[in-house]
Protein backbone atom coordinates (compact mmCIF):
# COMPACT_ATOMS: atom_id res chain seq x y z
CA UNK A 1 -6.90 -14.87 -14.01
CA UNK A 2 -3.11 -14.31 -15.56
CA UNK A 3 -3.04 -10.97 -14.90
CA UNK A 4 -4.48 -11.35 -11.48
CA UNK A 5 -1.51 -14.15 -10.47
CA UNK A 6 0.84 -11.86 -12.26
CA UNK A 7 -0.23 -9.18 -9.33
CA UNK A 8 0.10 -11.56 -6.82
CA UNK A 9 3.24 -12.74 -7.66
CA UNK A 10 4.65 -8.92 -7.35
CA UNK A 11 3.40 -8.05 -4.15
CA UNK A 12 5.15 -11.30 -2.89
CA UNK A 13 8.38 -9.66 -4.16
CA UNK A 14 7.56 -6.11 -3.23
CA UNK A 15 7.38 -7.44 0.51
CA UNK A 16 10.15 -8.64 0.05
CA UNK A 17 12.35 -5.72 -0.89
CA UNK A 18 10.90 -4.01 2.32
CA UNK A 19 7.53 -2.71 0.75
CA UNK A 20 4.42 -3.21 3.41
CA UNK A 21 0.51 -2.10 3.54
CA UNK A 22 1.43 0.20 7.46
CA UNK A 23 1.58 -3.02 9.26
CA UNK A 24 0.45 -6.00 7.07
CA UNK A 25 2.46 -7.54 4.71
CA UNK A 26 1.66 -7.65 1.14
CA UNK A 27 3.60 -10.61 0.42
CA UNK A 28 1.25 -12.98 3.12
CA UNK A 29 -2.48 -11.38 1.99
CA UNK A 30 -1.30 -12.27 -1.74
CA UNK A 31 -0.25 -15.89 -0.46
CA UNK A 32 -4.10 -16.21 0.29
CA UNK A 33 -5.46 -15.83 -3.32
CA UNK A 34 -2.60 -18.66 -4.35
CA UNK A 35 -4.78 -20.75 -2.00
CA UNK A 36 -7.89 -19.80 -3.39
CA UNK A 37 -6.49 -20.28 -7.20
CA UNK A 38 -5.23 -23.34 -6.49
CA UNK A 39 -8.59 -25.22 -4.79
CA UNK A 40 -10.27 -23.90 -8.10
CA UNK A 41 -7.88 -25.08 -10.56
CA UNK A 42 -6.82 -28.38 -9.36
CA UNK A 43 -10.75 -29.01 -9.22
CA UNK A 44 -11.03 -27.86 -12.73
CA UNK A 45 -7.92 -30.19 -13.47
CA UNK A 46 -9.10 -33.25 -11.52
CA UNK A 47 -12.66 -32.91 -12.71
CA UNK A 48 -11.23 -33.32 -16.62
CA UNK A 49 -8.50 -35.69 -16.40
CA UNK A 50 -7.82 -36.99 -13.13
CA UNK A 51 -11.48 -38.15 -11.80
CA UNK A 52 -10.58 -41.80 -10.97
CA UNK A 53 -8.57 -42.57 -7.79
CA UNK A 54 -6.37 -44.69 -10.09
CA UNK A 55 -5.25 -41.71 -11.84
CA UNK A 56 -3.92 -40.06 -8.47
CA UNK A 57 -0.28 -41.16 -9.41
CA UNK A 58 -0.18 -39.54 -13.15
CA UNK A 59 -2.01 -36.44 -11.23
CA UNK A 60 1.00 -36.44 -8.91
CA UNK A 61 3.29 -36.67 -11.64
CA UNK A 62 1.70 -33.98 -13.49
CA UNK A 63 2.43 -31.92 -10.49
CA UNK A 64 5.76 -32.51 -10.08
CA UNK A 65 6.46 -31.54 -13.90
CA UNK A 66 4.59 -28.05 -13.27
CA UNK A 67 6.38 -27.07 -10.05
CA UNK A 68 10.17 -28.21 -10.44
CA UNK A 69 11.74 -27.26 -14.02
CA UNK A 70 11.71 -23.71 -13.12
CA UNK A 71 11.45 -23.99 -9.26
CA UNK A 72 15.17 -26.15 -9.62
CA UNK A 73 16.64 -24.06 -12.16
CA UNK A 74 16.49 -20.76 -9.85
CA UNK A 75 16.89 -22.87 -6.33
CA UNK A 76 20.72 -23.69 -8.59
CA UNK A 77 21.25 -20.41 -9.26
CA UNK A 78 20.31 -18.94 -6.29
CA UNK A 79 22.83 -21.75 -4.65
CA UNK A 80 25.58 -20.94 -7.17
CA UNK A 81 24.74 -17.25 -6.41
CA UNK A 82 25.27 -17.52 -2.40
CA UNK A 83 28.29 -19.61 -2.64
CA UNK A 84 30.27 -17.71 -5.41
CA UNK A 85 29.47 -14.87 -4.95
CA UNK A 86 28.04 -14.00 -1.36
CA UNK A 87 24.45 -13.13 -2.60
CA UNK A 88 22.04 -13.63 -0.10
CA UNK A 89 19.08 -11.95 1.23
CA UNK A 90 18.15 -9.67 4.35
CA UNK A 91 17.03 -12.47 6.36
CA UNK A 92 19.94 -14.59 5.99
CA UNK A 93 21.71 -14.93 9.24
CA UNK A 94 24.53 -17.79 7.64
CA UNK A 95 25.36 -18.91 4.91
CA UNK A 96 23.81 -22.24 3.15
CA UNK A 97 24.71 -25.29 4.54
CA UNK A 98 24.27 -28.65 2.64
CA UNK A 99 21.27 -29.58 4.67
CA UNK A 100 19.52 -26.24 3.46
CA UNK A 101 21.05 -27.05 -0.24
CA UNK A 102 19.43 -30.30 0.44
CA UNK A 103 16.09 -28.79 1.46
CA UNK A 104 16.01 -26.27 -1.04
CA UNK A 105 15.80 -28.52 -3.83
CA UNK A 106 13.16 -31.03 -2.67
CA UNK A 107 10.98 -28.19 -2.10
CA UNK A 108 8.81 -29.97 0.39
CA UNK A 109 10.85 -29.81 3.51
CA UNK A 110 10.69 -25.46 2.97
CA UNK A 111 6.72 -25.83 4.38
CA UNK A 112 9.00 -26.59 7.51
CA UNK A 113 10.96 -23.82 7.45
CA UNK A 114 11.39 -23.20 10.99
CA UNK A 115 14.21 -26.03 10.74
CA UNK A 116 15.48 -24.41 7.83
CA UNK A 117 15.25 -20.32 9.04
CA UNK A 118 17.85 -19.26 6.27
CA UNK A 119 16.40 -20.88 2.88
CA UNK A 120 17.36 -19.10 0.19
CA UNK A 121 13.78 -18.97 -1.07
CA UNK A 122 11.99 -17.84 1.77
CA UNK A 123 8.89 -17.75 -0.51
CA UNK A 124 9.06 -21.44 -0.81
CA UNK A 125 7.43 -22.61 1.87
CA UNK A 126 3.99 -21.60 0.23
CA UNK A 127 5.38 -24.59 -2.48
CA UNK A 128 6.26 -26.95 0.05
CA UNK A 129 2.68 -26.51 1.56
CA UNK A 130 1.41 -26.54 -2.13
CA UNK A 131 3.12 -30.21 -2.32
CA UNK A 132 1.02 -30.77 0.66
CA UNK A 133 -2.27 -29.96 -0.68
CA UNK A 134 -1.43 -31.98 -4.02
CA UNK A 135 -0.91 -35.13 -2.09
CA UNK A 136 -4.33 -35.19 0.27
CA UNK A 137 -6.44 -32.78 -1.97
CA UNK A 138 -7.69 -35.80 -4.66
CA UNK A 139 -8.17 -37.83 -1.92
CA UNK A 140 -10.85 -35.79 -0.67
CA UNK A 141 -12.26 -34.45 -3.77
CA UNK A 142 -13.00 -37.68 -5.69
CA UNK A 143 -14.83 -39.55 -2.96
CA UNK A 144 -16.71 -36.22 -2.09
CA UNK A 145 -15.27 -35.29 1.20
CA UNK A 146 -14.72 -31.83 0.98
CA UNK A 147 -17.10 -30.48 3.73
CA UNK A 148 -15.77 -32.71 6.36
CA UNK A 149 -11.74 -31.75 5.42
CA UNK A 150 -13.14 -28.00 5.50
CA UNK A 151 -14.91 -28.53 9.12
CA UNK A 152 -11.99 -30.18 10.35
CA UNK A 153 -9.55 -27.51 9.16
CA UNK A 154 -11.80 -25.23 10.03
CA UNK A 155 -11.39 -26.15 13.98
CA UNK A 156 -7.68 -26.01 13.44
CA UNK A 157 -7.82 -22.83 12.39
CA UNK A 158 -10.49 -21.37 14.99
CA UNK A 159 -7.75 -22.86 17.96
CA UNK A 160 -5.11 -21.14 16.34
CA UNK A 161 -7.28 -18.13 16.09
CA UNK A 162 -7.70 -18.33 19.67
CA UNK A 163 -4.16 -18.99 20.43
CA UNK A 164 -4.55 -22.20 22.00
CA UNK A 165 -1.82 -23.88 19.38
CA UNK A 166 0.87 -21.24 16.96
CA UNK A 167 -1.81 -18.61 14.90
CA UNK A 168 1.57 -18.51 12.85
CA UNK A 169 1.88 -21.79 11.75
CA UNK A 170 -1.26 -23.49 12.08
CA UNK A 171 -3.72 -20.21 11.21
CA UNK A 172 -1.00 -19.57 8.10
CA UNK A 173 1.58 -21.94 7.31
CA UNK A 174 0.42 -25.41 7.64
CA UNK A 175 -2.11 -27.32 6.09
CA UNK A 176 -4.32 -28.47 8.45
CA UNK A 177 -4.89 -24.81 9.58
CA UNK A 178 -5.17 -23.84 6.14
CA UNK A 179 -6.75 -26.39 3.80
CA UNK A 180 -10.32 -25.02 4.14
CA UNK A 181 -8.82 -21.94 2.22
CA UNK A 182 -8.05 -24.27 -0.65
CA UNK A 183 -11.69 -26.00 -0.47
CA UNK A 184 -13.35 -22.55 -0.47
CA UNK A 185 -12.03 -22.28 -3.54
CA UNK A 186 -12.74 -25.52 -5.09
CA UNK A 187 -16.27 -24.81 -4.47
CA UNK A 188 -16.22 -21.55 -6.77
CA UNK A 189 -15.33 -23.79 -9.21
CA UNK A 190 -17.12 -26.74 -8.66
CA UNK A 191 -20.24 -26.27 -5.80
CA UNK A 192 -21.76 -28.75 -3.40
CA UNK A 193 -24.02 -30.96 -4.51
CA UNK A 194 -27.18 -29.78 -2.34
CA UNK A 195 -25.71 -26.89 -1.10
CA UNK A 196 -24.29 -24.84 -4.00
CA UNK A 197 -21.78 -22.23 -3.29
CA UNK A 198 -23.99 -21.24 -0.05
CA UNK A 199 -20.62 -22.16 1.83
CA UNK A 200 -18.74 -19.89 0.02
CA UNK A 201 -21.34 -17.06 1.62
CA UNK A 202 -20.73 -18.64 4.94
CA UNK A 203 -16.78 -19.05 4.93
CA UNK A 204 -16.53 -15.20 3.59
CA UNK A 205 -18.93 -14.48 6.14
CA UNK A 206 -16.98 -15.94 9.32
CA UNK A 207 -13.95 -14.33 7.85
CA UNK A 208 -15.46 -10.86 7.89
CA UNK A 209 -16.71 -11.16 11.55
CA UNK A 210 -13.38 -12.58 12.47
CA UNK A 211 -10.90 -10.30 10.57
CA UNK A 212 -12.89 -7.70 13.05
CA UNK A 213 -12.77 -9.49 15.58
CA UNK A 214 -8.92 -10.17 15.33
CA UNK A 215 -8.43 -6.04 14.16
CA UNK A 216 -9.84 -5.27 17.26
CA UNK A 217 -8.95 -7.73 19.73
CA UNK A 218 -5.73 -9.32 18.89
CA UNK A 219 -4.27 -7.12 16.56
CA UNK A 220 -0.94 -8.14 16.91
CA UNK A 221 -1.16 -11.68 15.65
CA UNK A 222 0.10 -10.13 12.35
CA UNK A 223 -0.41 -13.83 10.25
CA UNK A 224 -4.09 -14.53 11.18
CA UNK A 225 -4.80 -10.75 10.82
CA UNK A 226 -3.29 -11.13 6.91
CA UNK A 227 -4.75 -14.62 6.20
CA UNK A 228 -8.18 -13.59 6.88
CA UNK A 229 -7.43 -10.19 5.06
CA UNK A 230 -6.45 -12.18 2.15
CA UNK A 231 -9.70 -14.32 2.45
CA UNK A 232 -11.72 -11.17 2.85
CA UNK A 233 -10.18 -9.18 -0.71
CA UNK A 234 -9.29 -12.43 -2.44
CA UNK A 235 -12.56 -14.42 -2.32
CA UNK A 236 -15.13 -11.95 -4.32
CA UNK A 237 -11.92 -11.23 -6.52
CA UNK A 238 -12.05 -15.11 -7.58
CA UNK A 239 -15.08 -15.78 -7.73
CA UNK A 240 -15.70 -12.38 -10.26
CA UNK A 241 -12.86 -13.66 -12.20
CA UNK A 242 -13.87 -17.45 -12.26
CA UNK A 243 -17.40 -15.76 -13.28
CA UNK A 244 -16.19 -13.36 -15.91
CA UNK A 245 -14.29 -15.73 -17.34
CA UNK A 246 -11.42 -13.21 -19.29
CA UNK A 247 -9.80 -15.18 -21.85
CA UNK A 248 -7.19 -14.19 -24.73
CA UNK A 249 -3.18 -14.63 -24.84
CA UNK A 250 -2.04 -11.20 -22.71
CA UNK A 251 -3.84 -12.80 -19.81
CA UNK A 252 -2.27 -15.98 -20.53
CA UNK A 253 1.01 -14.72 -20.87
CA UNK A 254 0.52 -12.57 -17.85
CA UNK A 255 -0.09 -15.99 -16.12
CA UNK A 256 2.42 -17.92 -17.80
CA UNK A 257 4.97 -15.14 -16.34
CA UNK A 258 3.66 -15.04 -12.72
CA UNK A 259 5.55 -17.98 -11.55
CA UNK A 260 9.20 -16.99 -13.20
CA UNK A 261 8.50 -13.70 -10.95
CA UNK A 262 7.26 -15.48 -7.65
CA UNK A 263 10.17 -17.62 -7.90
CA UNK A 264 13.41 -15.15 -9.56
CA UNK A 265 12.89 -12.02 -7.47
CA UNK A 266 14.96 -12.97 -4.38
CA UNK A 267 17.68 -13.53 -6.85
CA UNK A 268 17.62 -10.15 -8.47
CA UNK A 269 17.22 -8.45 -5.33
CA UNK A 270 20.85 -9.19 -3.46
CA UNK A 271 21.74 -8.06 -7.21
CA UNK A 272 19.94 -4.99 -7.32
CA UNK A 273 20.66 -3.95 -3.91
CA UNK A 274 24.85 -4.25 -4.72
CA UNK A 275 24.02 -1.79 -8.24
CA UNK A 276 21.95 0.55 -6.45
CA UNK A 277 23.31 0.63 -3.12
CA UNK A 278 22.26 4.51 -2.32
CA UNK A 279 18.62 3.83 -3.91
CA UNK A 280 15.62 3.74 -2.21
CA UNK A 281 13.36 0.68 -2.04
CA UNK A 282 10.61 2.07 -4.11
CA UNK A 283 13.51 2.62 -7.27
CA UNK A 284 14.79 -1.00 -6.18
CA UNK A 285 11.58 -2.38 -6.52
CA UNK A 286 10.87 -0.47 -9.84
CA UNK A 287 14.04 -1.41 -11.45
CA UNK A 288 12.93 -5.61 -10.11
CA UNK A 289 9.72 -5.48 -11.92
CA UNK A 290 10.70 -5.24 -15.24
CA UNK A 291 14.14 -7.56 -15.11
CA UNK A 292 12.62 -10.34 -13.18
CA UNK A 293 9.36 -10.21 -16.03
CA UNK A 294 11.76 -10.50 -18.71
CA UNK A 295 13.65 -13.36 -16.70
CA UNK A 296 10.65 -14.74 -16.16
CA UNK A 297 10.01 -14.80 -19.68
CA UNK A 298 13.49 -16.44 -20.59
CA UNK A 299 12.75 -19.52 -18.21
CA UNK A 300 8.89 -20.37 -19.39
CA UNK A 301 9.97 -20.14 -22.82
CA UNK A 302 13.25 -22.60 -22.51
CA UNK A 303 12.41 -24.48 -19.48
CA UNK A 304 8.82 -24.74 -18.65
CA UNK A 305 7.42 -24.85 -22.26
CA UNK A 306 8.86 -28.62 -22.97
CA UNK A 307 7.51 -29.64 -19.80
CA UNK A 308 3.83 -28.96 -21.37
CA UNK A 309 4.40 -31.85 -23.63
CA UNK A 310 4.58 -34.23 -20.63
CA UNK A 311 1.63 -32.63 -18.64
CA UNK A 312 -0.65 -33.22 -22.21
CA UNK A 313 0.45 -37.18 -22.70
CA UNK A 314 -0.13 -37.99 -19.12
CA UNK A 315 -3.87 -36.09 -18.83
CA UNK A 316 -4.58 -37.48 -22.28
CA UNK A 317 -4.36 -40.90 -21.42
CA UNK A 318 -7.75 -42.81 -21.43
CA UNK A 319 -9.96 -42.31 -18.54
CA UNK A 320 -13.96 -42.64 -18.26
CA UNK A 321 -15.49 -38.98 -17.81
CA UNK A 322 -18.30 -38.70 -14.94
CA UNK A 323 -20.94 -36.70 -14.24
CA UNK A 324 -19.29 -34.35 -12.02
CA UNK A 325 -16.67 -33.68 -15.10
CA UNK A 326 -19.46 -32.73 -17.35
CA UNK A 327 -21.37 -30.76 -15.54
CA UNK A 328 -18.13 -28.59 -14.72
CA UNK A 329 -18.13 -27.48 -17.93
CA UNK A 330 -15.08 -26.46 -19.73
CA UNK A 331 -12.31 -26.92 -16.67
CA UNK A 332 -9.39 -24.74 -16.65
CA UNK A 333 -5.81 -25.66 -17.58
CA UNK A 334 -2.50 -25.15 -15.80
CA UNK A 335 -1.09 -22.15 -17.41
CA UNK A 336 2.36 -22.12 -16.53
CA UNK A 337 2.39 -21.45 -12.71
CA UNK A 338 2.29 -23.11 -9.01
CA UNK A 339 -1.17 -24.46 -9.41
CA UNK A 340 -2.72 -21.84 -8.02
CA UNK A 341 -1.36 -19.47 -10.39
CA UNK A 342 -3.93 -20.86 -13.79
CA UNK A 343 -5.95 -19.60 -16.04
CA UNK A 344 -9.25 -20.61 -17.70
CA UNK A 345 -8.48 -23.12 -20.88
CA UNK A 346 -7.54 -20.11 -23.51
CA UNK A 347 -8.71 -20.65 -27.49
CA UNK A 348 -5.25 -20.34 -28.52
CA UNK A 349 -3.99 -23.42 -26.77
CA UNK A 350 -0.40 -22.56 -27.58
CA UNK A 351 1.04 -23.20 -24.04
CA UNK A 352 -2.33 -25.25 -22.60
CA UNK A 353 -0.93 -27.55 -19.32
């Protein structure tokens, strides 16, 4: 799945120099396979190490050590970058203020960003809402309440759909409206006990008849119109990859690099866009790709590497396996990216979560 993340990560950034599929945005349908990664790894993750509802605060910890070392280093630089030097990005309308400093560097308060509209790291509200889904998603997992959280999310998601509440926020941006997206893929990786992956069918089936529905009938609600588009290319892509099962260290590096790129590109870009201020946005975006991937490089090597250390002590502390463990088989290991941008457990094991 590295290389797969790796893709994701660049159409996020090649949105946001201005690149777009006619009217969707590449940046949103990509969000939608994060989701997807991320319900199938942090089963894989909980299902190994984390199966015991006393282990939910070293799982939260193990979180926060994945997510920040690299998420604070370029949330400092892009602060540094905007104050010294007047980089900031198209959809800036002011300049930082300490609240949005503030914001920026807890992470969680950009799933909100409607009270922050000029974050730095406009991206980061998919990481706030990540945050989200780490705090609530062992809670339903371990005691087996996964159908239930995907009904109920489900029905947030339909009134969005319908317009009855914000299709914006609450068929795209929030968790409620979202979560099932996340559970989808937690049953690729881990099925229902009597039902198997039959609600995998039925969730990719609903999403077809309502991506046509919405296509043909509200077209303009751009954000449920990409959400279900990502749904619709992102679930058979998953589940292929969680069946083929590619393994060996390019895809793992390609993984391990995804994040730097998610996260560095809206740095680079002000940069870019001051050296190559007659280019177009197809050479801007060609010059990002391979500056960010080296960047990218740079920060897993120096700053998320030593992190991997912690991660290891804290999952190999003692714990009982269950049933539900074993039967999962082998379970994936964080790779080196938001959750939902993991690999399958590689033989190598040189940079294993």
């Amino acid at each position: 799945m590295g290389y797969y993340r790796l893709i994701l990560a660049l159409l996020v950034a090649a949105s946001h120099a201005g690149l777009t599929f006619g009217r969707f945005n590449p940046g949103e349908i990509a969000v939608v396979s994060f989701f997807l990664l991320s319900g199938y790894v942090m089963t894989a993750l909980i299902d190994r190490h984390y199966l015991d509802l006393r282990r939910v605060g070293p799982f939260y910890l193990d979180r926060a050590l994945r997510l920040y070392p690299q998420f604070l280093v370029y949330s400092l630089a892009m602060i540094a970058g905007a104050e010294f030097f007047g980089l900031r990005h198209l959809w800036m309308s002011a300049p930082p203020t300490l609240a949005s400093d503030v914001a920026q560097l807890t992470m969680l308060p950009l799933a909100f960003s409607e009270r922050f509209p000029d974050m730095l790291l406009p991206q980061g509200w998919s990481l706030g809402l990540e945050l989200m889904f780490y705090a609530v998603f062992p809670l339903i997992l371990i005691p087996g309440e996964r159908m239930m959280a995907a009904y109920a999310s489900g029905l947030v998601f339909l009134f969005a759909f319908c317009g009855r509440i914000s299709a914006d926020w609450f068929a795209y941006r929030l968790l409620p409206g979202v979560l099932f997206a996340f559970i989808l893929g937690s049953w690729i990786r881990r099925p229902e006990t009597r039902l198997g992956r039959a609600p995998v069918a039925l969730g990719y089936a609903l999403a077809v008849v309502a991506l046509v529905v919405a296509l043909t009938i509200w077209p303009r609600r751009t954000s449920v119109c990409d959400m279900l588009i990502g749904l619709v290319a992102g679930l058979p892509i998953v589940y292929g990859l969680a069946q083929a099962r590619i393994e060996g260290w390019r895809d793992e590096l390609a993984g391990n690099l995804s994040y730097g790129v998610f996260l560095n590109h809206m740095l680079l870009l002000p940069i870019l866009e001051r050296l190559l201020p007659s280019a177009s946005t197809g050479v801007r975006f060609a010059a990002l790709i391979p500056i960010s991937i080296a960047l990218s490089y740079v920060t897993f090597r120096y700053i998320e590497r030593p992190a991997i250390a912690w991660r290891r002590t804290l999952r190999n502390a003692p714990s009982v396996p269950s049933a539900a463990a074993v039967s999962a088989g082998p379970a994936a290991l964080d790779r080196g990216l938001p959750d939902f941008l993991y690999a399958p457990a590689s033989r190598r094991g040189s940079s294993a979560g």
